[in-house]
N, C-alpha and C. Protein backbone atom coordinates (compact mmCIF):
# COMPACT_ATOMS: atom_id res chain seq x y z
N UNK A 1 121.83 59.91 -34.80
CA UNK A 1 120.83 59.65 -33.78
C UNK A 1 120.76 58.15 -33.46
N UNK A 2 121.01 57.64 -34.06
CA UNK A 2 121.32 55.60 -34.12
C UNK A 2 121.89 55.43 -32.83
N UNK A 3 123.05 56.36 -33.05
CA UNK A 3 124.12 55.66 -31.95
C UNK A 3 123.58 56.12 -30.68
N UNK A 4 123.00 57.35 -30.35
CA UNK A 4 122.27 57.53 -29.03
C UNK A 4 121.22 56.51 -29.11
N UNK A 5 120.46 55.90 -30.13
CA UNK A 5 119.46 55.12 -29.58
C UNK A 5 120.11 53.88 -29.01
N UNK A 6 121.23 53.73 -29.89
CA UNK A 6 122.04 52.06 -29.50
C UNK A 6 122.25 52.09 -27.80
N UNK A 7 123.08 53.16 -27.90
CA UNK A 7 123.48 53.45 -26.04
C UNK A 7 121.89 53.67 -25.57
N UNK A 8 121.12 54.20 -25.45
CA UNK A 8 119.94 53.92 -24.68
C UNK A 8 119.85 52.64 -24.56
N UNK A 9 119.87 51.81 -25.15
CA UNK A 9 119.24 50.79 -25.70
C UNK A 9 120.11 49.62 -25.11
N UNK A 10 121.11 49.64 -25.09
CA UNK A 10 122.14 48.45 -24.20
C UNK A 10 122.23 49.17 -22.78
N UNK A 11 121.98 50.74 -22.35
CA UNK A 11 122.01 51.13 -20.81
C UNK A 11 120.59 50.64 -20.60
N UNK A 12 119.44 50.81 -21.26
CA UNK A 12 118.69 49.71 -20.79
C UNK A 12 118.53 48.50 -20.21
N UNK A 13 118.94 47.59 -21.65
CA UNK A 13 119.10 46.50 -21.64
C UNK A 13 119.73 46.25 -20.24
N UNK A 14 120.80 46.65 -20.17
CA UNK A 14 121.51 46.78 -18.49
C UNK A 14 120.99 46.38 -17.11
N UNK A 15 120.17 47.22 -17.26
CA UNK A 15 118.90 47.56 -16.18
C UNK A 15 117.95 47.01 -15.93
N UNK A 16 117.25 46.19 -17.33
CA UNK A 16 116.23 45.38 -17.31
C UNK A 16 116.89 43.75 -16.57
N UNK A 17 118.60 44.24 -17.06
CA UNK A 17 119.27 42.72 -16.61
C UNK A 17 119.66 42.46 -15.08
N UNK A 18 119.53 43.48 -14.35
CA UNK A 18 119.85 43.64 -12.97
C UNK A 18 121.70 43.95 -12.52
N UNK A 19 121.41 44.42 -11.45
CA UNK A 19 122.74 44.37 -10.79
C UNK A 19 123.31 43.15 -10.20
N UNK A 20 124.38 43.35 -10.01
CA UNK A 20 125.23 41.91 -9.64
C UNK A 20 125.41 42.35 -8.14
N UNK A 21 126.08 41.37 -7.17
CA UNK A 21 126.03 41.64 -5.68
C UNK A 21 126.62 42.83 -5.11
N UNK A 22 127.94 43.37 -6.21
CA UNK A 22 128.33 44.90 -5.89
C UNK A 22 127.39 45.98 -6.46
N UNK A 23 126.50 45.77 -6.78
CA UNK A 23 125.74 46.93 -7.26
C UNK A 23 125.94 47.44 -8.67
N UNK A 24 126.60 46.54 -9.29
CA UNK A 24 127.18 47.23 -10.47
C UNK A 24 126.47 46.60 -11.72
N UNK A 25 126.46 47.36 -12.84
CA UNK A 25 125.14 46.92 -13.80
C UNK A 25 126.21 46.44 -15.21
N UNK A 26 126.22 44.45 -14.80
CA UNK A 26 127.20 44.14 -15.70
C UNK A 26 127.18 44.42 -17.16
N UNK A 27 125.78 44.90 -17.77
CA UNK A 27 126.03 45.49 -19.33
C UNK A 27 124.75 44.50 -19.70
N UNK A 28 124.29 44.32 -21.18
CA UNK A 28 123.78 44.20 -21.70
C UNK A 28 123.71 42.94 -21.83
N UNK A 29 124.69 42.30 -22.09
CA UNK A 29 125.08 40.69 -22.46
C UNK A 29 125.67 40.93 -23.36
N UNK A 30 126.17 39.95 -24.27
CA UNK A 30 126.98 39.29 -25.22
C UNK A 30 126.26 39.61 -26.70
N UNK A 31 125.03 38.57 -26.55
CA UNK A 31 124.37 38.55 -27.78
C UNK A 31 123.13 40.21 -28.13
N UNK A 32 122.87 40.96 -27.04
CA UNK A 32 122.33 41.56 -27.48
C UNK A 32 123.07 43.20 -27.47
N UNK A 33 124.64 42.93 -26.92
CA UNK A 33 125.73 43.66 -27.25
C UNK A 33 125.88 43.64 -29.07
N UNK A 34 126.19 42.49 -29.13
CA UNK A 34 126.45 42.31 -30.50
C UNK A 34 126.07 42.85 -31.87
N UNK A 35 124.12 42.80 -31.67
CA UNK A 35 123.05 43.00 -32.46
C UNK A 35 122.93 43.98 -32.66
N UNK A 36 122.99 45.23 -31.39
CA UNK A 36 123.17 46.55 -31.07
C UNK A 36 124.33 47.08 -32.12
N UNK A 37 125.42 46.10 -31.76
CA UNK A 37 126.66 46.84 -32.74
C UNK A 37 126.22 46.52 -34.27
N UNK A 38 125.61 45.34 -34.53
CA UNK A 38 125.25 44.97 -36.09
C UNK A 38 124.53 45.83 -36.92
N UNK A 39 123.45 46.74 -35.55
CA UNK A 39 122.60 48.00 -36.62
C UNK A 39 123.26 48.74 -36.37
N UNK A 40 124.03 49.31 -35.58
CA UNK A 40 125.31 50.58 -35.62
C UNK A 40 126.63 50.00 -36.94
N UNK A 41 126.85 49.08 -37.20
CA UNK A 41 127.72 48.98 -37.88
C UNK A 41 127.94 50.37 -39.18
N UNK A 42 127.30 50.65 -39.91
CA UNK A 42 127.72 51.89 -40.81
C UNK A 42 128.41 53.00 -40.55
N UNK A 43 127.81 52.97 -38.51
CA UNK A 43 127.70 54.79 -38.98
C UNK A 43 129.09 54.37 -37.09
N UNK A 44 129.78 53.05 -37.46
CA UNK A 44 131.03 52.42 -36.96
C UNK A 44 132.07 51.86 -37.46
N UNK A 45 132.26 52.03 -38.76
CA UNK A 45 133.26 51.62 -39.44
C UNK A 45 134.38 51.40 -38.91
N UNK A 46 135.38 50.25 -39.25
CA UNK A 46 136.35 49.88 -38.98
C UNK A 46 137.49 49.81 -40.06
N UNK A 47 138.79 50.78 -39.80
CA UNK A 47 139.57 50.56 -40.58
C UNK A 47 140.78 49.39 -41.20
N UNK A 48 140.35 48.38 -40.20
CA UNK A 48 141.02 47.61 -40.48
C UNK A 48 140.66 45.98 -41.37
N UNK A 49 138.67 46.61 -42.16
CA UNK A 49 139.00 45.54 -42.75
C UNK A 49 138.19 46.29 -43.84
N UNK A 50 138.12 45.51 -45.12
CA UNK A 50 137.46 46.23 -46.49
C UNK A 50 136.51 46.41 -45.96
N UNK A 51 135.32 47.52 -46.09
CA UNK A 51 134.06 47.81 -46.45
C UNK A 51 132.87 46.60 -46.78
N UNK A 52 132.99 46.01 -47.91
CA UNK A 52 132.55 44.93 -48.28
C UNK A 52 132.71 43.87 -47.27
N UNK A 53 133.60 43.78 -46.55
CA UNK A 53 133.83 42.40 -45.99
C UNK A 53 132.94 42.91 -44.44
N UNK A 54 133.58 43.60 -44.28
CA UNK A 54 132.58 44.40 -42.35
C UNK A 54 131.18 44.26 -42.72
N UNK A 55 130.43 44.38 -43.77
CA UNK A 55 129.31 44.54 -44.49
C UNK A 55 128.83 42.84 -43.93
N UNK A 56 129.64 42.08 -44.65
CA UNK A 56 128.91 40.84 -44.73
C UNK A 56 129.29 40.16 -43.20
N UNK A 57 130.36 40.73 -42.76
CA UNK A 57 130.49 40.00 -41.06
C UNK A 57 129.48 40.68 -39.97
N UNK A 58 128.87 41.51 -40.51
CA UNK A 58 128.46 42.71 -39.33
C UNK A 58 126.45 42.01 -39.89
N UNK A 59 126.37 42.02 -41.04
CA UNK A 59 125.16 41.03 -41.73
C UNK A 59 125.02 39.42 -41.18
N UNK A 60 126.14 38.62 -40.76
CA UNK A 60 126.05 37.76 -40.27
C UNK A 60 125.56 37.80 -38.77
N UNK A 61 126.76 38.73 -38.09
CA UNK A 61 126.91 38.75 -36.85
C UNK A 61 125.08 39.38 -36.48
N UNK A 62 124.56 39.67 -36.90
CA UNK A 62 122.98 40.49 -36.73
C UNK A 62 122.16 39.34 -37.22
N UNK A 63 122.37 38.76 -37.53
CA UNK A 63 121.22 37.44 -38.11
C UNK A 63 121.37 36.72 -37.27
N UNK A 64 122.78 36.21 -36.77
CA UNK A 64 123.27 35.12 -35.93
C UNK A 64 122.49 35.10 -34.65
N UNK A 65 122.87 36.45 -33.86
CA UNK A 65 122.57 37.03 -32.77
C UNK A 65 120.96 36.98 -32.60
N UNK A 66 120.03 37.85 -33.49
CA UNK A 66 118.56 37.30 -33.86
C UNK A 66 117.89 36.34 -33.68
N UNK A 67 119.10 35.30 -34.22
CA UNK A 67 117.96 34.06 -34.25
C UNK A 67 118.65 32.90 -32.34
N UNK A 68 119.27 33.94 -31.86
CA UNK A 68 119.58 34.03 -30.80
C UNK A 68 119.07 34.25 -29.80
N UNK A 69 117.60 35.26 -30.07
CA UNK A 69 116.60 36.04 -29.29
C UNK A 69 117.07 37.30 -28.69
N UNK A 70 118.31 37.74 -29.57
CA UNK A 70 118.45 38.94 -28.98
C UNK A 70 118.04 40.16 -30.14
N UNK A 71 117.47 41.07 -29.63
CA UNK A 71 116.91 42.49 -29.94
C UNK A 71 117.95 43.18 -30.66
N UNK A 72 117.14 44.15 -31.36
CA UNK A 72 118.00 45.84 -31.81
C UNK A 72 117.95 46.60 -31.45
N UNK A 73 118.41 47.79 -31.76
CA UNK A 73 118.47 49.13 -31.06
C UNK A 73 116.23 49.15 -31.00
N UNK A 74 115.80 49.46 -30.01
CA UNK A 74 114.58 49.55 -29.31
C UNK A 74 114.21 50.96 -29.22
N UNK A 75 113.53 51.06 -29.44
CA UNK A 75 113.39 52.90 -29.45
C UNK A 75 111.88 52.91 -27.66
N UNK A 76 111.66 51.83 -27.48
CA UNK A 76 111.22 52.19 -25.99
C UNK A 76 111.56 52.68 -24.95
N UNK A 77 113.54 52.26 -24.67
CA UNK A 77 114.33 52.81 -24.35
C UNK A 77 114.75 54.51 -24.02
N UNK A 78 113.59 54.76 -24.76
CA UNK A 78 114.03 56.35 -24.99
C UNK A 78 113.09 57.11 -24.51
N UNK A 79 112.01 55.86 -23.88
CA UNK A 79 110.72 56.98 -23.32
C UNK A 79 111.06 56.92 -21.91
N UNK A 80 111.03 58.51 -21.16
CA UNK A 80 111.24 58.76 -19.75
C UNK A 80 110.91 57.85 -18.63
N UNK A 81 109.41 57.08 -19.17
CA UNK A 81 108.80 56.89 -17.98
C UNK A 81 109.44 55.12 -17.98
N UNK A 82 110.12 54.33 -19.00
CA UNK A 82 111.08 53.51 -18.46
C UNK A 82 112.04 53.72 -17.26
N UNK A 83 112.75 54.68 -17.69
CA UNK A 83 113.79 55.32 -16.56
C UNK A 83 113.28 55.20 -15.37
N UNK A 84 111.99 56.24 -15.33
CA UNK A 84 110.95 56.54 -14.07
C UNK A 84 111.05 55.21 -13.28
N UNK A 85 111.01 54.07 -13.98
CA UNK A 85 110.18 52.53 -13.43
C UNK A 85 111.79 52.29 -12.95
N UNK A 86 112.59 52.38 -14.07
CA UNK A 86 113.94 51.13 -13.52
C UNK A 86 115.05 52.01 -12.79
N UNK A 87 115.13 53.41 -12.55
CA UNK A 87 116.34 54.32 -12.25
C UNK A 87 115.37 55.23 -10.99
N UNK A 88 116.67 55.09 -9.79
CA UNK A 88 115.58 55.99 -8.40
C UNK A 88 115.70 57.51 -9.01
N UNK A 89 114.71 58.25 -9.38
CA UNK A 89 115.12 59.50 -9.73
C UNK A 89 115.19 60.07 -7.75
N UNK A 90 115.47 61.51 -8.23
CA UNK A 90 115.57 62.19 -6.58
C UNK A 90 114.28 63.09 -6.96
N UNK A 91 114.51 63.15 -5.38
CA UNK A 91 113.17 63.95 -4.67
C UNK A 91 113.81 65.73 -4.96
N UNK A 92 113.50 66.26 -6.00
CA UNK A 92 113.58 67.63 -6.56
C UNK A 92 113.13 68.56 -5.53
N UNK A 93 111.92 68.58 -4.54
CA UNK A 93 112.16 69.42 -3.44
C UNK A 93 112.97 69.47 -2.82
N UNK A 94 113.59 68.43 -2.43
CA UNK A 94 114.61 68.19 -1.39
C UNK A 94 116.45 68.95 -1.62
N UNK A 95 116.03 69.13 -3.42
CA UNK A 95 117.40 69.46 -3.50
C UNK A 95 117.07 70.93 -3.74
């Protein structure tokens, strides 16, 4: 359930960050990309480095980012009536 909150949580982030002149929603950013991945790290393992070591880079990379001012997975993200505010829903009679 982490990882759906993470993706809520950077398609947010997204949204709260605006669109660029094509309309397109450049992502989250950098640093609060990062932070997102630092509390997903467990249940994201990577095979290409020890356990122990992803542990303490993925522990850095989440402190670093933090004292950065960027956020974690947000569980506000997940309430409808965000969406409601930042996403045009459609007019349900109409369809």
């Amino acid at each position: 359930m982490r990882t759906v909150k993470g993706l809520y949580t950077a398609w947010g982030l997204a949204h709260e960050r605006g669109s660029d002149e094509d309309g397109t929603y450049p992502g989250p950013g950098l640093p609060q990309s990062l932070v997102v991945a630092a509390d997903l790290y467990d249940e994201t393992i990577m095979p290409m480095a020890p356990l122990p070591v992803q542990r303490l880079l993925w522990a850095a990379v989440g402190w670093v980012t933090r004292l950065w001012g960027a956020i974690g997975i947000d569980d506000a993200y997940l309430d409808a009536s965000f969406w409601d505010r930042h996403v045009e829903q459609p007019e349900w009679d109409a369809i």
